[in-house]
PDB file of N, CA and C in Angstrom:
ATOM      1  N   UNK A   1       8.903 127.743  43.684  1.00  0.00           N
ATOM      2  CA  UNK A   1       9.696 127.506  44.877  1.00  0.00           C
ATOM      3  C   UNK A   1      10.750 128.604  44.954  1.00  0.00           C
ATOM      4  N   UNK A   2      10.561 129.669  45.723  1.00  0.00           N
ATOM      5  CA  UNK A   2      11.541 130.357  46.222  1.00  0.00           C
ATOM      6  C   UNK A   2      12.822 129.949  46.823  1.00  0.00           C
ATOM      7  N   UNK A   3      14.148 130.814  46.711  1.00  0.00           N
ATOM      8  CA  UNK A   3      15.493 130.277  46.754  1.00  0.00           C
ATOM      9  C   UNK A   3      15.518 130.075  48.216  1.00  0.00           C
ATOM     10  N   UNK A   4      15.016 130.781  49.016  1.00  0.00           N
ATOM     11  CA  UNK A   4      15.370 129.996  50.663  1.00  0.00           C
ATOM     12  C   UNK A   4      14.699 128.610  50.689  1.00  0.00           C
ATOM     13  N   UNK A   5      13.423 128.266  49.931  1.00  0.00           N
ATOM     14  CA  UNK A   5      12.864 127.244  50.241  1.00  0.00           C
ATOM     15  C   UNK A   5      13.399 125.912  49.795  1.00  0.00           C
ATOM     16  N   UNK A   6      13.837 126.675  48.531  1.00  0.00           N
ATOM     17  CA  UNK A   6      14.916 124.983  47.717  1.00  0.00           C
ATOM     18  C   UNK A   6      16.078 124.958  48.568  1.00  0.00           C
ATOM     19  N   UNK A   7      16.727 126.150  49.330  1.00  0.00           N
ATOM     20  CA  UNK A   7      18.227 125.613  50.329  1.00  0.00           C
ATOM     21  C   UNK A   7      17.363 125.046  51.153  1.00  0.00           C
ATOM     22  N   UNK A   8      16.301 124.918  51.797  1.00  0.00           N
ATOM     23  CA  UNK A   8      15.818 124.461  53.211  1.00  0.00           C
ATOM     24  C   UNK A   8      15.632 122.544  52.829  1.00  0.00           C
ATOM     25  N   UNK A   9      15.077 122.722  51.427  1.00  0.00           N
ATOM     26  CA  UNK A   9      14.677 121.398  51.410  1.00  0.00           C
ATOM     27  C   UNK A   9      15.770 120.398  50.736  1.00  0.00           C
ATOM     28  N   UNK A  10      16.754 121.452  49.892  1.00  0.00           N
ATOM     29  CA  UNK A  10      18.382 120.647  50.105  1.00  0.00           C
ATOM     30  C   UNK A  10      18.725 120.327  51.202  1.00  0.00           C
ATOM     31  N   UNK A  11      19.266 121.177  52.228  1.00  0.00           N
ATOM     32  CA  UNK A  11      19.653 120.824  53.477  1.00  0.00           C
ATOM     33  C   UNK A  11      18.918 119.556  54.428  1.00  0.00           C
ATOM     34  N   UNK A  12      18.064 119.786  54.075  1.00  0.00           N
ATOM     35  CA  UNK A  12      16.621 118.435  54.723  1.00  0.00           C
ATOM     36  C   UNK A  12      16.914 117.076  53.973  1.00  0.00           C
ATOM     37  N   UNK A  13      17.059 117.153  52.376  1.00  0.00           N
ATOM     38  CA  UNK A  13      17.581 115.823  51.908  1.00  0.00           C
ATOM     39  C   UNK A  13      18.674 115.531  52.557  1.00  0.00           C
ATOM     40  N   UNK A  14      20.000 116.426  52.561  1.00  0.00           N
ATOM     41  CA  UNK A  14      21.647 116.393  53.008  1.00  0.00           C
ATOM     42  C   UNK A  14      21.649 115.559  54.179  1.00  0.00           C
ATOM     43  N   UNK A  15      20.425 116.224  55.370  1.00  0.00           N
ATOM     44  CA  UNK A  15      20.607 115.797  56.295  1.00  0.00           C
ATOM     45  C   UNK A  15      20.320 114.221  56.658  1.00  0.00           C
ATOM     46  N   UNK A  16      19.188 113.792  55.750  1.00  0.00           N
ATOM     47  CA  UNK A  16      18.498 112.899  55.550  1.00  0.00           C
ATOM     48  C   UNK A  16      19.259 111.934  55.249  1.00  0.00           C
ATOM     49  N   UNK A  17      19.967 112.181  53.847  1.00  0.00           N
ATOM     50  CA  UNK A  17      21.567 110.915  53.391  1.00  0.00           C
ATOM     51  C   UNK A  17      22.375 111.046  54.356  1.00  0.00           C
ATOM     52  N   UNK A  18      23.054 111.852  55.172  1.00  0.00           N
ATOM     53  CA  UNK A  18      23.605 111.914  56.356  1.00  0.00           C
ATOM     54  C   UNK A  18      23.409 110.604  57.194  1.00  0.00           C
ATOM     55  N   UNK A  19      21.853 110.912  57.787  1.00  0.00           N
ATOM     56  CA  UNK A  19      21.403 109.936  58.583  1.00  0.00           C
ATOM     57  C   UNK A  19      21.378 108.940  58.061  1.00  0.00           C
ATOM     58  N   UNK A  20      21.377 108.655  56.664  1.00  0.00           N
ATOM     59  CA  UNK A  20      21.252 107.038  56.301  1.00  0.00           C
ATOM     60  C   UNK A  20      22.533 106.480  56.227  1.00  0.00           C
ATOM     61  N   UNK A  21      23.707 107.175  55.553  1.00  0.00           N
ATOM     62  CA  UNK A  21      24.597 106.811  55.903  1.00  0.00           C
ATOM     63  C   UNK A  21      25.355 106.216  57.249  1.00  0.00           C
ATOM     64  N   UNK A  22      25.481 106.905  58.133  1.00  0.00           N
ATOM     65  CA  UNK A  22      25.530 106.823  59.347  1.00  0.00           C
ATOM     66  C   UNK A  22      24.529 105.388  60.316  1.00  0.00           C
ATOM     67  N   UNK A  23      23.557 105.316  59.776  1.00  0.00           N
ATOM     68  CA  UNK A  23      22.793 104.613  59.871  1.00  0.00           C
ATOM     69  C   UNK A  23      23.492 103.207  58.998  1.00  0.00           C
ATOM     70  N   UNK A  24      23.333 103.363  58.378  1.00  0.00           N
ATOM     71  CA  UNK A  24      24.546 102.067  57.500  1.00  0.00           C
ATOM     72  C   UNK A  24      25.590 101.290  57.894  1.00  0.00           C
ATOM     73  N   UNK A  25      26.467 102.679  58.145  1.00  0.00           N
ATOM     74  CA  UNK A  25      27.639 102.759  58.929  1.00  0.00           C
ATOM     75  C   UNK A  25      27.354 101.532  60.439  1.00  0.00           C
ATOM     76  N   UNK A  26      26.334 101.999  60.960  1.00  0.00           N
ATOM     77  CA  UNK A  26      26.134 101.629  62.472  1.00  0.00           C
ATOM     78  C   UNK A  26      25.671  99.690  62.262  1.00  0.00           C
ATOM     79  N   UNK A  27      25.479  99.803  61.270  1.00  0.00           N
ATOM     80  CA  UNK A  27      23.988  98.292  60.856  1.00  0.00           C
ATOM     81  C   UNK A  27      25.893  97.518  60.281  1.00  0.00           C
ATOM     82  N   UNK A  28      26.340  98.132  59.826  1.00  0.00           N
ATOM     83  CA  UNK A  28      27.675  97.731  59.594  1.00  0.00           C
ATOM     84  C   UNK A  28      28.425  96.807  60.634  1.00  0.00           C
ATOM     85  N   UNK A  29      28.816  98.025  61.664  1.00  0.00           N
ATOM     86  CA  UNK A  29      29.470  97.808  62.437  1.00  0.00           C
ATOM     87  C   UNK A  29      28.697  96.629  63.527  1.00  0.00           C
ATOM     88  N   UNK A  30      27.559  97.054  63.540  1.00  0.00           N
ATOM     89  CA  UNK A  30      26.930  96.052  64.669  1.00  0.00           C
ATOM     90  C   UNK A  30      27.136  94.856  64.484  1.00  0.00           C
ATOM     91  N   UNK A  31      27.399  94.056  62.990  1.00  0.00           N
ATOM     92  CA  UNK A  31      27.732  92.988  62.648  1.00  0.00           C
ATOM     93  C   UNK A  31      28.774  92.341  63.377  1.00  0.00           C
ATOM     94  N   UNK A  32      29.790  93.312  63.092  1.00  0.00           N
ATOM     95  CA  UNK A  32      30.849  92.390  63.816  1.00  0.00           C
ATOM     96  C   UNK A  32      31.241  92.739  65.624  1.00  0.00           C
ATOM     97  N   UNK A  33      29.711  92.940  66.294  1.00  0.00           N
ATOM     98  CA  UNK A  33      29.902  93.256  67.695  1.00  0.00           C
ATOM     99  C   UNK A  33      28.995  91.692  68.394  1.00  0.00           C
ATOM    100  N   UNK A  34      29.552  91.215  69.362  1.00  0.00           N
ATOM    101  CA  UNK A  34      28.875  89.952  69.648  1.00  0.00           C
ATOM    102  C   UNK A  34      28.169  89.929  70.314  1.00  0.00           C
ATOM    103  N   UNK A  35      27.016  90.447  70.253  1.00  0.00           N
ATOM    104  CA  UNK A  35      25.868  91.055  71.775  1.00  0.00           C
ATOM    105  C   UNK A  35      24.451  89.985  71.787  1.00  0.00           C
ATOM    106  N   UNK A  36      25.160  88.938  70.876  1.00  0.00           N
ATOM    107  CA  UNK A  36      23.814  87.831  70.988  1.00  0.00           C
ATOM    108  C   UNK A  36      22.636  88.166  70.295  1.00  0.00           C
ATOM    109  N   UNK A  37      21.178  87.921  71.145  1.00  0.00           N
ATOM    110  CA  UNK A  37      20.408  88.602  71.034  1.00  0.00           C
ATOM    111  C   UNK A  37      19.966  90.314  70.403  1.00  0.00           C
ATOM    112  N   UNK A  38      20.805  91.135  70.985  1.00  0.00           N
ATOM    113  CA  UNK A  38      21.335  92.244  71.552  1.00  0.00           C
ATOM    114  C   UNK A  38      21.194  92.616  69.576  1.00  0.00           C
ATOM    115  N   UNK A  39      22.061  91.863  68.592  1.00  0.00           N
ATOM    116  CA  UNK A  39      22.026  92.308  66.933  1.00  0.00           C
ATOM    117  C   UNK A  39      21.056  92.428  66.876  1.00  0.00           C
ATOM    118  N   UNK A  40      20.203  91.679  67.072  1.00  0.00           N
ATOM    119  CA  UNK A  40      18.793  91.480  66.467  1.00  0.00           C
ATOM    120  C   UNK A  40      18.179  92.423  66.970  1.00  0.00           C
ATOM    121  N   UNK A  41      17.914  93.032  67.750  1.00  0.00           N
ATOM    122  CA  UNK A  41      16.889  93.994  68.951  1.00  0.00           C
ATOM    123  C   UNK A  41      18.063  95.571  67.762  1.00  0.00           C
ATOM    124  N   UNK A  42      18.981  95.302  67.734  1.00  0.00           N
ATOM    125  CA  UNK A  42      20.070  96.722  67.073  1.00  0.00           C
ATOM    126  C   UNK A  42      19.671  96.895  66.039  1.00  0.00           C
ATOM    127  N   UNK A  43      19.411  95.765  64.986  1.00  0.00           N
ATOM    128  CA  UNK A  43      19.102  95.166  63.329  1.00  0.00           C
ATOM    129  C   UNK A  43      18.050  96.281  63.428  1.00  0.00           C
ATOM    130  N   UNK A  44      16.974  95.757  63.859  1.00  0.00           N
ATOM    131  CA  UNK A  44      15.505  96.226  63.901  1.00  0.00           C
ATOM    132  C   UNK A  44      15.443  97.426  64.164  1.00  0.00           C
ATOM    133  N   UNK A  45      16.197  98.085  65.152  1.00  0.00           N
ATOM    134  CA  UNK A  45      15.724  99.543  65.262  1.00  0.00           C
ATOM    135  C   UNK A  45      16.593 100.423  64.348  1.00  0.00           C
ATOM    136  N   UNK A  46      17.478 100.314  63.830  1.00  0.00           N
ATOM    137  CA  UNK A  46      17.892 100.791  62.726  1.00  0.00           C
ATOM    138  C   UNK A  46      17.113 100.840  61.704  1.00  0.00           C
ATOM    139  N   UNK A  47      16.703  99.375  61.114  1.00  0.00           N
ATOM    140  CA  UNK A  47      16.455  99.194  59.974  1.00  0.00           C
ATOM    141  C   UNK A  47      14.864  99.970  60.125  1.00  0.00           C
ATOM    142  N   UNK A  48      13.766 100.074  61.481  1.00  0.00           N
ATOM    143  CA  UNK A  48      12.903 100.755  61.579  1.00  0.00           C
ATOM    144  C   UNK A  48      13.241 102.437  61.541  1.00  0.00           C
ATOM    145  N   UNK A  49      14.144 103.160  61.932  1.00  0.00           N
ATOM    146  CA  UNK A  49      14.885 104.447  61.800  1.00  0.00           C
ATOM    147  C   UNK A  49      14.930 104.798  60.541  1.00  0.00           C
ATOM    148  N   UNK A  50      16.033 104.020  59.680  1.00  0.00           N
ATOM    149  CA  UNK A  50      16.158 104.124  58.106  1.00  0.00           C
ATOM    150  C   UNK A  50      14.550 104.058  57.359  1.00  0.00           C
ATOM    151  N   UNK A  51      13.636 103.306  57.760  1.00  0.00           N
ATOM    152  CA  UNK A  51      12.193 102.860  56.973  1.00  0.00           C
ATOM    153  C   UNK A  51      11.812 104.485  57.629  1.00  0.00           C
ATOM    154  N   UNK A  52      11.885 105.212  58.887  1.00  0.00           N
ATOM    155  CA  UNK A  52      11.171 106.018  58.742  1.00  0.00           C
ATOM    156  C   UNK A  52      11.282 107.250  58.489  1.00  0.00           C
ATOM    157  N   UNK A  53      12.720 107.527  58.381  1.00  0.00           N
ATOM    158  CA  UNK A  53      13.207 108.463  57.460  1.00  0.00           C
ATOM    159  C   UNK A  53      12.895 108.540  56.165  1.00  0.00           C
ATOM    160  N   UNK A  54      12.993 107.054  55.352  1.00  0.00           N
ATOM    161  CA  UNK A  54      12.498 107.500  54.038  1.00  0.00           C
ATOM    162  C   UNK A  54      10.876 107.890  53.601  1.00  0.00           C
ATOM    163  N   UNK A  55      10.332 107.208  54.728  1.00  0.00           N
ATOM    164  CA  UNK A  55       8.807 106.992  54.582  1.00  0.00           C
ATOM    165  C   UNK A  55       8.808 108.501  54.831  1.00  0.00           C
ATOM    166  N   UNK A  56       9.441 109.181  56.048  1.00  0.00           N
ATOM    167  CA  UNK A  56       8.869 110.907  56.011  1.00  0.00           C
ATOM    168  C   UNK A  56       9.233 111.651  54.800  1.00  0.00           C
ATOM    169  N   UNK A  57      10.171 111.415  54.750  1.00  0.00           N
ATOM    170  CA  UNK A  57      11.070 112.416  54.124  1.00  0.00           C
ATOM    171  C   UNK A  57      10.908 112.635  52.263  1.00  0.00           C
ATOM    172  N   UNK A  58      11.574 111.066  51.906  1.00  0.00           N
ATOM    173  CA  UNK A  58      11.237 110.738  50.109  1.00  0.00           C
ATOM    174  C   UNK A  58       9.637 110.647  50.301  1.00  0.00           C
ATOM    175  N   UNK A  59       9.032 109.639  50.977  1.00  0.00           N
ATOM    176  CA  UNK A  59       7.724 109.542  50.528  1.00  0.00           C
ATOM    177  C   UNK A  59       6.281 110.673  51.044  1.00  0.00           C
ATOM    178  N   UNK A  60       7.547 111.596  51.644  1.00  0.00           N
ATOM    179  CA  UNK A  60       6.397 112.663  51.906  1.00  0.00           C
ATOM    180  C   UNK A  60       5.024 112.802  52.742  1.00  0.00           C
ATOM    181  N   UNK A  61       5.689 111.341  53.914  1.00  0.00           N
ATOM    182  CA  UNK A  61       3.889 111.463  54.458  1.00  0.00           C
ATOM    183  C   UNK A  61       4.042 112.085  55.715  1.00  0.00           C
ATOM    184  N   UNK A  62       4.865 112.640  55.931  1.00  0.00           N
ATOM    185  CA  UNK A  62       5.465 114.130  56.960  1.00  0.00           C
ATOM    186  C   UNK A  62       4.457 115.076  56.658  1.00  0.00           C
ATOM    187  N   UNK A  63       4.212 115.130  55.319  1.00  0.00           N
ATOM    188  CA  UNK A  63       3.541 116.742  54.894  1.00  0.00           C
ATOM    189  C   UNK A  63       1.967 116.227  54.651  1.00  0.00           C
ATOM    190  N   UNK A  64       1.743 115.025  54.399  1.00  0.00           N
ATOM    191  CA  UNK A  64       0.318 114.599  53.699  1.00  0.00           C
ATOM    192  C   UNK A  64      -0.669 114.514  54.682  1.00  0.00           C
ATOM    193  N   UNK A  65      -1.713 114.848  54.556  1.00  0.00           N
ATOM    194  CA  UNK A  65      -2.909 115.149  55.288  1.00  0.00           C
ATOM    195  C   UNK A  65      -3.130 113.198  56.476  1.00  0.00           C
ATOM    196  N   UNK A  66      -4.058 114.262  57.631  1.00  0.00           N
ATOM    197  CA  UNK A  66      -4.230 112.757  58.531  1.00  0.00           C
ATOM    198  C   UNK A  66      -4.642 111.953  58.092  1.00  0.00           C
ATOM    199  N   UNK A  67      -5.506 111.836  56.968  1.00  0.00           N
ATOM    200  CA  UNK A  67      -6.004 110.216  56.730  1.00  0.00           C
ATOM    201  C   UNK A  67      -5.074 109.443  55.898  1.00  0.00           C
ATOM    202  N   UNK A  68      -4.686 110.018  54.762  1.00  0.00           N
ATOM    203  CA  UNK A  68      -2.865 109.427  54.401  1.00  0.00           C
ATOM    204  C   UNK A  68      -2.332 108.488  55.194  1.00  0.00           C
ATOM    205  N   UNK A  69      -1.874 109.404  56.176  1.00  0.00           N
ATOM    206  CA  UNK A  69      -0.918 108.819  57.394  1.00  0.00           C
ATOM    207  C   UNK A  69      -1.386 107.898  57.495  1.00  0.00           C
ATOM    208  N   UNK A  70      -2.640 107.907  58.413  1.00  0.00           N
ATOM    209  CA  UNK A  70      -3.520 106.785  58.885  1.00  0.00           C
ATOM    210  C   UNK A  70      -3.769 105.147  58.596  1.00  0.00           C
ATOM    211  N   UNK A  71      -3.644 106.026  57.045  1.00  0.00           N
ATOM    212  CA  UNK A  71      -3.607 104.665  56.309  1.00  0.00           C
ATOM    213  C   UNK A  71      -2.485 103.820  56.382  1.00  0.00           C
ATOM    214  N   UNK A  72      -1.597 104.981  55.907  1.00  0.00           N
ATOM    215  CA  UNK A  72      -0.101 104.201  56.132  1.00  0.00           C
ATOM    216  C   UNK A  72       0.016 103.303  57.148  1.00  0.00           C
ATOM    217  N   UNK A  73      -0.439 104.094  58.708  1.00  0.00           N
ATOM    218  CA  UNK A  73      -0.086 103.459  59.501  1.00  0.00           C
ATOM    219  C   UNK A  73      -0.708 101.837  59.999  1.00  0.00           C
ATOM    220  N   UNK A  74      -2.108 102.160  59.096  1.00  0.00           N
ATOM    221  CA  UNK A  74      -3.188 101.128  59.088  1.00  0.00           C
ATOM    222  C   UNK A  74      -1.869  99.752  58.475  1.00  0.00           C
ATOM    223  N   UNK A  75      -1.900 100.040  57.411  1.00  0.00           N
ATOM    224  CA  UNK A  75      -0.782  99.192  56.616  1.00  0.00           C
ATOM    225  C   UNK A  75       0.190  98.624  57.029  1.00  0.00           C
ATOM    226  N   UNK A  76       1.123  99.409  57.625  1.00  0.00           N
ATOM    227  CA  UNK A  76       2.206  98.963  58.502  1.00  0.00           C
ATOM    228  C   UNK A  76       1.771  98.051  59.517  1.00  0.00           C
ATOM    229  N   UNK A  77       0.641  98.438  60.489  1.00  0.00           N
ATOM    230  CA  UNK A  77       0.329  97.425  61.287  1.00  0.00           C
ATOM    231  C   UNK A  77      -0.536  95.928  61.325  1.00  0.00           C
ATOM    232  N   UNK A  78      -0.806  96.126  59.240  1.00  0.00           N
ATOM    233  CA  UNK A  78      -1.350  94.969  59.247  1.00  0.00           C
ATOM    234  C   UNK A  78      -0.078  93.776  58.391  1.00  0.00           C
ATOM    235  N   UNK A  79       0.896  95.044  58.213  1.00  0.00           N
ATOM    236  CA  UNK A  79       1.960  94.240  58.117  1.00  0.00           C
ATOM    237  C   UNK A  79       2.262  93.101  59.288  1.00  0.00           C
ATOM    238  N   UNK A  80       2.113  93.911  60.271  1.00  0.00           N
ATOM    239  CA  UNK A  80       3.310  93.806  61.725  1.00  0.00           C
ATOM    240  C   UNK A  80       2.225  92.567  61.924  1.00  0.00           C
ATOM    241  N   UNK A  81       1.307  92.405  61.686  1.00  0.00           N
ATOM    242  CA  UNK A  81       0.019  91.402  62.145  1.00  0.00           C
ATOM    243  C   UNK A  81       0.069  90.413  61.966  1.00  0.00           C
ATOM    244  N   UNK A  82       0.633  90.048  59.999  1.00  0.00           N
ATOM    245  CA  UNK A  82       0.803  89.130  59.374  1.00  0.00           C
ATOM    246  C   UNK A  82       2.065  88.435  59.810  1.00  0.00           C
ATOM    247  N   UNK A  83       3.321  89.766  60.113  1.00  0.00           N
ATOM    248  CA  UNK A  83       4.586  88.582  60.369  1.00  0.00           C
ATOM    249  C   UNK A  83       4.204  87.992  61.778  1.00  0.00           C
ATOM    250  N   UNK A  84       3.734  88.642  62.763  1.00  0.00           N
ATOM    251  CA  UNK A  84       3.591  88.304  64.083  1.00  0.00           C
ATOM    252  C   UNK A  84       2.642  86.777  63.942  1.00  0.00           C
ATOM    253  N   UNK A  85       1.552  86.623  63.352  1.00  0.00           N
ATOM    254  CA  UNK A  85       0.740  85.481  62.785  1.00  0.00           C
ATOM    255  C   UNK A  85       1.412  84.616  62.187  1.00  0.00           C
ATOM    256  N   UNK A  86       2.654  84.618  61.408  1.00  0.00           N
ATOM    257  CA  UNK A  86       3.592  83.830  61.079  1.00  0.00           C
ATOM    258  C   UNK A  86       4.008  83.566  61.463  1.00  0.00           C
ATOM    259  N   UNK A  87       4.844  83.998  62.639  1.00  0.00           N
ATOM    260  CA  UNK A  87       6.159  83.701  63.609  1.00  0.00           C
ATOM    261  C   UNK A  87       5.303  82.820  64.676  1.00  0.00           C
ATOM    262  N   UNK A  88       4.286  82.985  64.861  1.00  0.00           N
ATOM    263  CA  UNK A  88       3.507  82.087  65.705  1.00  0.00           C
ATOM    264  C   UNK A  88       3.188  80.616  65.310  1.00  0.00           C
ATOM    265  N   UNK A  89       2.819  80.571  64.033  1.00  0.00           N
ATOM    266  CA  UNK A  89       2.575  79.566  63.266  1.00  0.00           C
ATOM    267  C   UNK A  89       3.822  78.488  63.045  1.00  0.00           C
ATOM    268  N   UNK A  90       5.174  79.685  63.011  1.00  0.00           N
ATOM    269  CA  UNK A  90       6.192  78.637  62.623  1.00  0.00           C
ATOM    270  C   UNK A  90       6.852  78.206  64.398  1.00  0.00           C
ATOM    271  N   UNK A  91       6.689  78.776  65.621  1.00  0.00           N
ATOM    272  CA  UNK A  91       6.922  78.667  66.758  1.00  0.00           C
ATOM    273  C   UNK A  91       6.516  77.381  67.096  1.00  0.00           C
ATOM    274  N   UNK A  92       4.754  77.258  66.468  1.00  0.00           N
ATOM    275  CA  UNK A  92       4.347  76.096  67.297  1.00  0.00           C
ATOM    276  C   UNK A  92       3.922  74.733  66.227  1.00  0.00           C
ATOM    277  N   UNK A  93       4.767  74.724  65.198  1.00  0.00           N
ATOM    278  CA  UNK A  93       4.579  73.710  64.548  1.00  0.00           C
ATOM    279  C   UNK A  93       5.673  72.367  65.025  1.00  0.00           C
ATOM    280  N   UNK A  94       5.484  70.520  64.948  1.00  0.00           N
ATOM    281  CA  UNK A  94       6.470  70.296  65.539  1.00  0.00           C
ATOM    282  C   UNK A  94       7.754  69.904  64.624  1.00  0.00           C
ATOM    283  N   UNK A  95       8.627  69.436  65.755  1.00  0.00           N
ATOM    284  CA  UNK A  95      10.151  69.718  64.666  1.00  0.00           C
ATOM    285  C   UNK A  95      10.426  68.813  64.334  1.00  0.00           C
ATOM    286  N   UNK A  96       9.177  67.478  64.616  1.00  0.00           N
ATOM    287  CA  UNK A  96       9.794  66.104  63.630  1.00  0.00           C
ATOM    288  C   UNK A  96       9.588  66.446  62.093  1.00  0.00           C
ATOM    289  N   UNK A  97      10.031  65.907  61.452  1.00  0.00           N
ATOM    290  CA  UNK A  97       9.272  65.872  60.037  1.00  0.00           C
ATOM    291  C   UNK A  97       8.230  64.908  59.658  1.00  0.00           C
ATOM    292  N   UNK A  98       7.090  64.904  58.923  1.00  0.00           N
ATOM    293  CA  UNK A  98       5.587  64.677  58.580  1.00  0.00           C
ATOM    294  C   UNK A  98       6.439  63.079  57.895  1.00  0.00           C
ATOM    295  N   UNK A  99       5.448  61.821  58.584  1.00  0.00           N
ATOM    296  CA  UNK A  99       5.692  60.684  57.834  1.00  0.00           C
ATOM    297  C   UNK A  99       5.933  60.502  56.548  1.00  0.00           C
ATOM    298  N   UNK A 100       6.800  59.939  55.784  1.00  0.00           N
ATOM    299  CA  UNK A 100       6.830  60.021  54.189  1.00  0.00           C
ATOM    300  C   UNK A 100       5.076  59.204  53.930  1.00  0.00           C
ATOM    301  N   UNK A 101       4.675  59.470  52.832  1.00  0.00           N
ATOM    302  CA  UNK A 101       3.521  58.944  52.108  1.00  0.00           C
ATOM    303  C   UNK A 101       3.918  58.301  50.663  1.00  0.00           C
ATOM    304  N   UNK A 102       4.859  58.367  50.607  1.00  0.00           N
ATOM    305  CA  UNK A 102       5.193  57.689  49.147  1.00  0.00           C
ATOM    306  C   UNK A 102       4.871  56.259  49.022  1.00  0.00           C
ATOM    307  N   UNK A 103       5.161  55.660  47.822  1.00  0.00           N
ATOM    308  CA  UNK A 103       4.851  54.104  47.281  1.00  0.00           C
ATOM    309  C   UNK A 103       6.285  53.447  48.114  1.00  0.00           C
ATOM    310  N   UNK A 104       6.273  52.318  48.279  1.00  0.00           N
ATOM    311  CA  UNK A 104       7.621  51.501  48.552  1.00  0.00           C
ATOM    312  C   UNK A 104       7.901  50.525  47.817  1.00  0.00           C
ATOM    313  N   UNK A 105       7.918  50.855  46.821  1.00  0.00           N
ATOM    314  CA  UNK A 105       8.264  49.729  45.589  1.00  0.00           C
ATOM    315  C   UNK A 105      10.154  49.747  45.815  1.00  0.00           C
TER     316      UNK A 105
END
């Protein structure tokens, strides 16, 4: 690794903790802003920002060939599949609670 190439890819980490910080900073502050709904929709795109900074950057799949990615991305969306299949499941279950079955002694 030549010396311009290690300043380029310092500066690229620098910038990188930068953004997470800042990013922190913001996931911080949003806490104590009262926008309802509005956190949650803020939560998420941060916390998706921060996931994809590290995913490019530390985990290197910026540089790794298309099927890599692919996969990754395969992954992620069978993530997104499973919570979405969950959140459905717990949406439409009902909100009494299930008869007791116990003894009555």
């Amino acid at each position: 690794m030549s010396d311009s190439e290690f300043r380029r890819h310092g500066l690229r980490l620098l910038a990188a903790w930068a953004a997470l910080i800042v990013l922190m900073l913001l996931s911080l502050g949003s806490a104590w802003l009262p926008l309802g709904l509005g956190n949650v929709v803020l939560g998420v795109a941060i916390a998706a920002t921060k996931a994809g900074i590290v995913a490019a950057l530390f985990m290197g799949l910026a540089r790794e060939p298309a099927l890599l990615r692919l996969v990754g991305g395969f992954a992620l969306g069978t993530l997104l599949l499973l919570i979405g299949l969950s959140g459905i499941d717990y949406a439409t279950r009902p909100a009494a609670p299930a008869a007791y079955q116990g003894s009555t002694r």
